[in-house]
PDB file of N, CA and C in Angstrom:
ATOM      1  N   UNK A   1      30.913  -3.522 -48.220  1.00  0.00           N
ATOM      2  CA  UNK A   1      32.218  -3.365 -47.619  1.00  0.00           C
ATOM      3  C   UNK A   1      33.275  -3.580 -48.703  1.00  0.00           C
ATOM      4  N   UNK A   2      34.283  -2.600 -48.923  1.00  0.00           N
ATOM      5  CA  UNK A   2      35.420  -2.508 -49.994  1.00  0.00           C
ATOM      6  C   UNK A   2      36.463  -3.421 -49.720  1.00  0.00           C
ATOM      7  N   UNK A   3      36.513  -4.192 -48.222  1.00  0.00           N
ATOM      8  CA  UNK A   3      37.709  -4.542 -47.996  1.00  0.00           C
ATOM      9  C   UNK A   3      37.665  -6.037 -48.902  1.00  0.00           C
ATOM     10  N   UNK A   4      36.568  -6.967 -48.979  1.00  0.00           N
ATOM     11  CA  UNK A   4      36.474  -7.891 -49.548  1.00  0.00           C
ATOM     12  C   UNK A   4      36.327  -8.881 -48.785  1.00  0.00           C
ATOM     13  N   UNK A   5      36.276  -8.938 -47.325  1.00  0.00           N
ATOM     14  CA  UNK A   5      36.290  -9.356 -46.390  1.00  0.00           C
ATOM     15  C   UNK A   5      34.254  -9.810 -45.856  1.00  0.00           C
ATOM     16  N   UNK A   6      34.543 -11.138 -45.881  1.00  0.00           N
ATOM     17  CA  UNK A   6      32.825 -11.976 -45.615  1.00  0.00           C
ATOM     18  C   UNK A   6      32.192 -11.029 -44.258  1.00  0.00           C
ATOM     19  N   UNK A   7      31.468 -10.279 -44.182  1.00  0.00           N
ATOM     20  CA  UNK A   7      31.322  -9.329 -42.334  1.00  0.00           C
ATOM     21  C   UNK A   7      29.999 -10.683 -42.473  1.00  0.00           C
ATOM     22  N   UNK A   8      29.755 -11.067 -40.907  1.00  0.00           N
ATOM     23  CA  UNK A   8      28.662 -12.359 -41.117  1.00  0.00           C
ATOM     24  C   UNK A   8      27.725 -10.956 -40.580  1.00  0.00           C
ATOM     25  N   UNK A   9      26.411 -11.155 -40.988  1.00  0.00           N
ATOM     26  CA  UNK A   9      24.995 -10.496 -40.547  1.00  0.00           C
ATOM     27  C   UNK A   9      24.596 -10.891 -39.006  1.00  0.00           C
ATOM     28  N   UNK A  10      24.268  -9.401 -38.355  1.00  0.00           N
ATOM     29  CA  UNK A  10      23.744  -9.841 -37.085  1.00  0.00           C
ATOM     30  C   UNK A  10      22.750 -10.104 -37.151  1.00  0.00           C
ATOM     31  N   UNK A  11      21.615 -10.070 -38.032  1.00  0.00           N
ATOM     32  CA  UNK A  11      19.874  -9.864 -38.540  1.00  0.00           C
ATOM     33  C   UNK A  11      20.556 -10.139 -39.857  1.00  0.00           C
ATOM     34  N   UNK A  12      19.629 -11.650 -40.052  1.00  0.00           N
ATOM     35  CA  UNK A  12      19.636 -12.016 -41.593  1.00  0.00           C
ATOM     36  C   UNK A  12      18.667 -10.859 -42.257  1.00  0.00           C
ATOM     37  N   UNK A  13      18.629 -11.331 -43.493  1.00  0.00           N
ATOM     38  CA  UNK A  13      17.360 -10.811 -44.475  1.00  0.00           C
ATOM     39  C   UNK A  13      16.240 -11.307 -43.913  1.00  0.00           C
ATOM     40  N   UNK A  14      15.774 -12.592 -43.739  1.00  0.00           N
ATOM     41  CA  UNK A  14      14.399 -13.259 -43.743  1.00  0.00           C
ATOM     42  C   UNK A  14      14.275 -12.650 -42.016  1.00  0.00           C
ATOM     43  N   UNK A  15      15.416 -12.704 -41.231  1.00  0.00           N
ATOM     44  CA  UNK A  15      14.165 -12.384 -39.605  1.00  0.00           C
ATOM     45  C   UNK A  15      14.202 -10.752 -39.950  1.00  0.00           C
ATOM     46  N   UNK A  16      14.890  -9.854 -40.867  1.00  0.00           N
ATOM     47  CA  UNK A  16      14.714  -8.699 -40.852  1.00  0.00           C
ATOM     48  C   UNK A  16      13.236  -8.521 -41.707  1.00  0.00           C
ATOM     49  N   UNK A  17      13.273  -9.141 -42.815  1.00  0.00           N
ATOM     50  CA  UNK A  17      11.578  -9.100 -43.254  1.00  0.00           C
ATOM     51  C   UNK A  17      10.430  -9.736 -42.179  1.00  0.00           C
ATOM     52  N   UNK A  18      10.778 -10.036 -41.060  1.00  0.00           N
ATOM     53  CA  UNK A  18       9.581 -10.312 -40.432  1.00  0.00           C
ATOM     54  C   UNK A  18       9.061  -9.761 -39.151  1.00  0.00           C
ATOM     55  N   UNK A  19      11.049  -9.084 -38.859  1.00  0.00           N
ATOM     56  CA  UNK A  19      10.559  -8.299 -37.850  1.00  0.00           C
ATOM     57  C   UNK A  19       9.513  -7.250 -38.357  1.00  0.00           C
ATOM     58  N   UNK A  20       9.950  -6.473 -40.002  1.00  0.00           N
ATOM     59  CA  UNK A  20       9.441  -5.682 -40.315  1.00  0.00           C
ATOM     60  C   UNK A  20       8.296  -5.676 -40.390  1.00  0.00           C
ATOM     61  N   UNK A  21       7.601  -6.641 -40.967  1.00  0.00           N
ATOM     62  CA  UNK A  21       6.389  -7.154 -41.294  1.00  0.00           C
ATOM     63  C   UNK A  21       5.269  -7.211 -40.165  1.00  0.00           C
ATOM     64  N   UNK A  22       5.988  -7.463 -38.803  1.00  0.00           N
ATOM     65  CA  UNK A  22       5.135  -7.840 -37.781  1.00  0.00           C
ATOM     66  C   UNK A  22       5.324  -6.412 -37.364  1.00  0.00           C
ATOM     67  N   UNK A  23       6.479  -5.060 -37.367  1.00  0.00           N
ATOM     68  CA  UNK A  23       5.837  -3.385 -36.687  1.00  0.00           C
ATOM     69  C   UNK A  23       5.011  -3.425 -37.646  1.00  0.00           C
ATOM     70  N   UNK A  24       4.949  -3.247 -38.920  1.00  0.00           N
ATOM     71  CA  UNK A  24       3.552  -2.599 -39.810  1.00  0.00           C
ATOM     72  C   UNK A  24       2.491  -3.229 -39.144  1.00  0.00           C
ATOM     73  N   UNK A  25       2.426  -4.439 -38.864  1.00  0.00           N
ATOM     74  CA  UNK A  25       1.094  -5.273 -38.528  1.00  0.00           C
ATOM     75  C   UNK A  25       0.666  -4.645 -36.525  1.00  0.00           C
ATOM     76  N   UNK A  26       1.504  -4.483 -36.029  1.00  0.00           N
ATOM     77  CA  UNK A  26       1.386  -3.575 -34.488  1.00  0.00           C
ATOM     78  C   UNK A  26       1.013  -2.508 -34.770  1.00  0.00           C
ATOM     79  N   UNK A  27       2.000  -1.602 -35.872  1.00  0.00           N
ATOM     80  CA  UNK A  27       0.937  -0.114 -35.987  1.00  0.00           C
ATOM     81  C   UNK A  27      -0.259  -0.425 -36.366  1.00  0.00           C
ATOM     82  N   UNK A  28      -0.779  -1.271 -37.371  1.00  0.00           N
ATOM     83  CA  UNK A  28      -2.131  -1.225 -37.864  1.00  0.00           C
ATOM     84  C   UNK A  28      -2.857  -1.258 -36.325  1.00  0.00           C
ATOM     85  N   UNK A  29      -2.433  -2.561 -35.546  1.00  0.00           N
ATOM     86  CA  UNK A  29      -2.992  -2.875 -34.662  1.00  0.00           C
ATOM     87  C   UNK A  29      -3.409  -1.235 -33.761  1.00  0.00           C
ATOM     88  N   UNK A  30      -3.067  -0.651 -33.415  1.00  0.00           N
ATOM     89  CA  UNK A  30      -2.917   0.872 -33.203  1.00  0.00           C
ATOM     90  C   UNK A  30      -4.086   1.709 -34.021  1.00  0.00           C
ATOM     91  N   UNK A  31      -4.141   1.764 -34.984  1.00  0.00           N
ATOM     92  CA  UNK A  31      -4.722   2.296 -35.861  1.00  0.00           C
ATOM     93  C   UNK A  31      -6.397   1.456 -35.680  1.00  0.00           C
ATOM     94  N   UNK A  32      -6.291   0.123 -35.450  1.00  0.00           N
ATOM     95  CA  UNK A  32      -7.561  -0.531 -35.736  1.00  0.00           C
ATOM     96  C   UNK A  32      -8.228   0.317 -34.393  1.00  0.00           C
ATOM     97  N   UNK A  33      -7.261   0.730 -33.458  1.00  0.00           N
ATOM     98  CA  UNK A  33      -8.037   1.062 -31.904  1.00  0.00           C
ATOM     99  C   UNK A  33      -8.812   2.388 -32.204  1.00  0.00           C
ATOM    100  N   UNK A  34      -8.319   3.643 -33.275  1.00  0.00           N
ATOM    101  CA  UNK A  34      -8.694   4.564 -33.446  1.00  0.00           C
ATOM    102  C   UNK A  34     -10.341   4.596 -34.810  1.00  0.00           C
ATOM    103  N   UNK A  35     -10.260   3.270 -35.883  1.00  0.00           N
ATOM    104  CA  UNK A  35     -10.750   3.147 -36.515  1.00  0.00           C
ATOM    105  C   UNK A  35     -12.235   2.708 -35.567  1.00  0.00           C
ATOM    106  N   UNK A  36     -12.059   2.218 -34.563  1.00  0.00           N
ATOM    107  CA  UNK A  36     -13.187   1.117 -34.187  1.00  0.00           C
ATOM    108  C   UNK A  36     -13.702   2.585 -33.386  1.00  0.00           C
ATOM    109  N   UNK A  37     -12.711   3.341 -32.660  1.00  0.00           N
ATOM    110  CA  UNK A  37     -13.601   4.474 -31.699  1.00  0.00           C
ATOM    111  C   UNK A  37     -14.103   5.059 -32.425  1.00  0.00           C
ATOM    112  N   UNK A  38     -14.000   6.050 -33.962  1.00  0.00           N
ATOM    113  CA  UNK A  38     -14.469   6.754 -35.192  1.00  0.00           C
ATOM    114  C   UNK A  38     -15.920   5.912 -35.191  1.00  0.00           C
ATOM    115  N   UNK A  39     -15.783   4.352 -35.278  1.00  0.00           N
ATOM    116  CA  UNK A  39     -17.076   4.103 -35.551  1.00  0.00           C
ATOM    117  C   UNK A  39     -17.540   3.908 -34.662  1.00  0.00           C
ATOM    118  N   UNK A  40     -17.661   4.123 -33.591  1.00  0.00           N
ATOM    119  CA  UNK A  40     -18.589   4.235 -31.806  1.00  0.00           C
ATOM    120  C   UNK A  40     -19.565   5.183 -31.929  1.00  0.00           C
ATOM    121  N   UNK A  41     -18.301   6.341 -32.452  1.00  0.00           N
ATOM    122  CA  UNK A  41     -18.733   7.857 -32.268  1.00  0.00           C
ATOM    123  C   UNK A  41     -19.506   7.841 -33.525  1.00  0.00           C
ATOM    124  N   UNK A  42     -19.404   7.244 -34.509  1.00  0.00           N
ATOM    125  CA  UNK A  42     -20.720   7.408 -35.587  1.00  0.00           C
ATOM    126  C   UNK A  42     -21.863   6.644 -35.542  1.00  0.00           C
ATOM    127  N   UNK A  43     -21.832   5.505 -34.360  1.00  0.00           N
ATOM    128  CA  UNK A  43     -22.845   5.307 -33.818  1.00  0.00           C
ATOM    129  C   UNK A  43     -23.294   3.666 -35.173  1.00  0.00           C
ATOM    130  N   UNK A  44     -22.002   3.429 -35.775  1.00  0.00           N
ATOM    131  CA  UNK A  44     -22.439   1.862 -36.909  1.00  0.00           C
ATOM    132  C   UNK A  44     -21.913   1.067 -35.852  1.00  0.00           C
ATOM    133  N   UNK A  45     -22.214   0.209 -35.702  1.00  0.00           N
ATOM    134  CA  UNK A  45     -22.122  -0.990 -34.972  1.00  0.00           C
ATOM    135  C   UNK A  45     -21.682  -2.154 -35.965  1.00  0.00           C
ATOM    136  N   UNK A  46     -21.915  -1.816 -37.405  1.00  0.00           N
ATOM    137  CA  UNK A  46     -21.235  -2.984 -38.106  1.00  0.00           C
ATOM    138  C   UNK A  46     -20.165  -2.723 -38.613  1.00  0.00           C
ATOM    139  N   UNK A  47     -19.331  -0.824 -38.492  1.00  0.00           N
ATOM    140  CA  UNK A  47     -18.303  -0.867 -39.026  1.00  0.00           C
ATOM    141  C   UNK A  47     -17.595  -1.264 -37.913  1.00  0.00           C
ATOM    142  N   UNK A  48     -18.081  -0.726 -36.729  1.00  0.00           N
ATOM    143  CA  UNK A  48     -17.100  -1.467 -35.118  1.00  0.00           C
ATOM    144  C   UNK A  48     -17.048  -3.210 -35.336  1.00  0.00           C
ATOM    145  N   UNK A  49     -18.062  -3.619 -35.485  1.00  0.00           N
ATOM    146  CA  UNK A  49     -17.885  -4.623 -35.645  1.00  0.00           C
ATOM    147  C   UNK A  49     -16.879  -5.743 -36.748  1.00  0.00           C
ATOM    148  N   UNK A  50     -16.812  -4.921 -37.900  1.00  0.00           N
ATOM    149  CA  UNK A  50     -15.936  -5.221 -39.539  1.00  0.00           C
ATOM    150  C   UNK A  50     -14.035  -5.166 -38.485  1.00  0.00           C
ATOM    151  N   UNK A  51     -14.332  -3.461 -38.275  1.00  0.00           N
ATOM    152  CA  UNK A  51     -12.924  -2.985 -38.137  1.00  0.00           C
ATOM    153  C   UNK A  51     -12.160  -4.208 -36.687  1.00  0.00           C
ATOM    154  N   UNK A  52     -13.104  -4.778 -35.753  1.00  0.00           N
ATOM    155  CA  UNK A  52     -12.886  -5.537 -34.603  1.00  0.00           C
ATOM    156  C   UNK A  52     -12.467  -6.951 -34.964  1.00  0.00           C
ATOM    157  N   UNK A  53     -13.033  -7.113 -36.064  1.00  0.00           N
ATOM    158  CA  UNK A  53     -12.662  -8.658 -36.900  1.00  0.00           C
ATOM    159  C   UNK A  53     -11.255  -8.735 -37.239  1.00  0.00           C
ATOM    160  N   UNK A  54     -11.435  -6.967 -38.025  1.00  0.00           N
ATOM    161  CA  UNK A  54      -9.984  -6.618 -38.974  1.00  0.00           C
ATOM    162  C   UNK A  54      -8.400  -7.271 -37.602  1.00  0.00           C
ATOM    163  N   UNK A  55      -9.156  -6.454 -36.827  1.00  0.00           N
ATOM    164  CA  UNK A  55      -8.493  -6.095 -35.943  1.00  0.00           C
ATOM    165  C   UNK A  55      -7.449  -7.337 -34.945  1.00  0.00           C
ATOM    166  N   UNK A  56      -8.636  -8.307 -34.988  1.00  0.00           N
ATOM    167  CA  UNK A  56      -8.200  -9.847 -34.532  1.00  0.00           C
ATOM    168  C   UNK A  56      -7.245 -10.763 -35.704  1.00  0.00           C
ATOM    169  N   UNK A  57      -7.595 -10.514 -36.565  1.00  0.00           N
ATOM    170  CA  UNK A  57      -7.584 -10.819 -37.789  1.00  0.00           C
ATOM    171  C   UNK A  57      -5.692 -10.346 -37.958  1.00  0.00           C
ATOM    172  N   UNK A  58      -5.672  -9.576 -38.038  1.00  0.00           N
ATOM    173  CA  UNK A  58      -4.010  -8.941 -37.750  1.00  0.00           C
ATOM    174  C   UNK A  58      -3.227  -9.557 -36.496  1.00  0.00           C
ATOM    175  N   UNK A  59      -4.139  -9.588 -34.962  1.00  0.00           N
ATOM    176  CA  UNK A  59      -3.487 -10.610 -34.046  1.00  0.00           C
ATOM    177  C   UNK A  59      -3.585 -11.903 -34.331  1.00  0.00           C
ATOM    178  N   UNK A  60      -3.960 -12.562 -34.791  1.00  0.00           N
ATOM    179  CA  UNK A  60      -3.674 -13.476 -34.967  1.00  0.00           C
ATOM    180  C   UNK A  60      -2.354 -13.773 -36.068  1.00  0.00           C
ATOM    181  N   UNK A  61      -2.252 -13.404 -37.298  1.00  0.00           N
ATOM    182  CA  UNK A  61      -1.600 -12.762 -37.802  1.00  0.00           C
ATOM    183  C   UNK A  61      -0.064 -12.863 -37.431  1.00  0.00           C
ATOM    184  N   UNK A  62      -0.001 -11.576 -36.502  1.00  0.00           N
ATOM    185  CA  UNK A  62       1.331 -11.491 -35.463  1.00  0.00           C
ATOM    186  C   UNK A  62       1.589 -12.685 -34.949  1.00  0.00           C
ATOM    187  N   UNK A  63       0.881 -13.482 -34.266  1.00  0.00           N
ATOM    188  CA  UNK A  63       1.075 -14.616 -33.903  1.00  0.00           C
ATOM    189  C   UNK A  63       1.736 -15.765 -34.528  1.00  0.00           C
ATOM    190  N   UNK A  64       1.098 -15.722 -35.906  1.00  0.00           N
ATOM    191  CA  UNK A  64       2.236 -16.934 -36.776  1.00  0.00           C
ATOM    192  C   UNK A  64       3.345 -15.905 -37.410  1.00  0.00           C
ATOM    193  N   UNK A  65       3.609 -14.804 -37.130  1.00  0.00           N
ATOM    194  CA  UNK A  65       4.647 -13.988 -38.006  1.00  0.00           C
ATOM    195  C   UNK A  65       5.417 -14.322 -36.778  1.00  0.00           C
ATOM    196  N   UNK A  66       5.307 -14.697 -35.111  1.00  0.00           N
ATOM    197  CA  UNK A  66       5.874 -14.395 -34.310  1.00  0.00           C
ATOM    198  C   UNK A  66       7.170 -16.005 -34.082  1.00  0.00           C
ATOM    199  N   UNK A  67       6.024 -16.914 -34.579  1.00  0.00           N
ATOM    200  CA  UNK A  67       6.446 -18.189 -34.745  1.00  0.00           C
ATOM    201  C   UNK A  67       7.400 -18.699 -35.621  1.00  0.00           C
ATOM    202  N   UNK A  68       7.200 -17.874 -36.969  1.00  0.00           N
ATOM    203  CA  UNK A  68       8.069 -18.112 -37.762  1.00  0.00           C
ATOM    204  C   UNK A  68       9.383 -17.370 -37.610  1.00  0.00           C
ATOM    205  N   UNK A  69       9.493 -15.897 -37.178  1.00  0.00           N
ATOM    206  CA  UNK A  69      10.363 -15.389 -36.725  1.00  0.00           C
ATOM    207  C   UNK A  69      11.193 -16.363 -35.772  1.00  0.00           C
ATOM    208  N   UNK A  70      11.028 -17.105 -34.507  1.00  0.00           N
ATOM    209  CA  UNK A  70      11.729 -17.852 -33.727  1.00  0.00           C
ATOM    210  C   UNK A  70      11.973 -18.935 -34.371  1.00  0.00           C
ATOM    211  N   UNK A  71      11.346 -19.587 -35.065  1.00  0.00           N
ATOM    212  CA  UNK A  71      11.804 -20.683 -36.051  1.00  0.00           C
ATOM    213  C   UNK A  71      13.135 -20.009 -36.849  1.00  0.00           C
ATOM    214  N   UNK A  72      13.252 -19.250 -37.353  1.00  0.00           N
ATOM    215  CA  UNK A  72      14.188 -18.574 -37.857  1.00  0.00           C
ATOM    216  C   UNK A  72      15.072 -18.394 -37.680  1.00  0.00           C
ATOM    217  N   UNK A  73      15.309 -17.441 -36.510  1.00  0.00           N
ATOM    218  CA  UNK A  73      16.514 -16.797 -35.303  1.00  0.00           C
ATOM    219  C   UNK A  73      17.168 -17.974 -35.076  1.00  0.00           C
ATOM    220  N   UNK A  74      16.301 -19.148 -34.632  1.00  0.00           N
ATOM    221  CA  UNK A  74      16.819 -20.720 -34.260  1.00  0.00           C
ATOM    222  C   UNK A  74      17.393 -21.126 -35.047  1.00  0.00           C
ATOM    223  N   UNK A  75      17.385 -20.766 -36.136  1.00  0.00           N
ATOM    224  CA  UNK A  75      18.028 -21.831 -37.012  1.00  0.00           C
ATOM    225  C   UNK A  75      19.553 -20.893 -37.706  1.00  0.00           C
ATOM    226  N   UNK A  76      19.480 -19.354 -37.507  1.00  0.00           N
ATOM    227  CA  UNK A  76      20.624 -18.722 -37.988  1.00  0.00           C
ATOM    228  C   UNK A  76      21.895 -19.426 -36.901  1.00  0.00           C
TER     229      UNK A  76
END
């Protein structure tokens, strides 16, 4: 802004890096659903099984990205 004037942020930096952080981690989540059917249909049971880990592994994930995000917001 040219005017020189402080504009305060509606979305800091840090909850904007985490909102961000946590869509990439939902699309994956998305993606793990299509990865795990690929391996149904090829009939491995340990890549369903790898990609299902992956898959938790990212929810859980979201979960402390979700925590720290409200820790955050709380404190702007």
């Amino acid at each position: 802004m040219a005017t020189g004037t402080k504009v305060q942020q509606v979305v800091s930096n840090l909850e904007y890096d985490w909102l961000t952080v946590m869509q990439n981690k939902a699309e994956a989540l998305q993606a793990y659903d299509k990865y795990v059917q690929d391996a149904h249909d090829a009939n491995s049971q340990e890549c369903v099984d790898l990609f299902t880990q992956l898959k938790q592994t990212e929810m859980d994930q979201i979960q402390e990205i979700r925590k720290h995000l409200m820790k955050t917001m709380s404190q702007s």
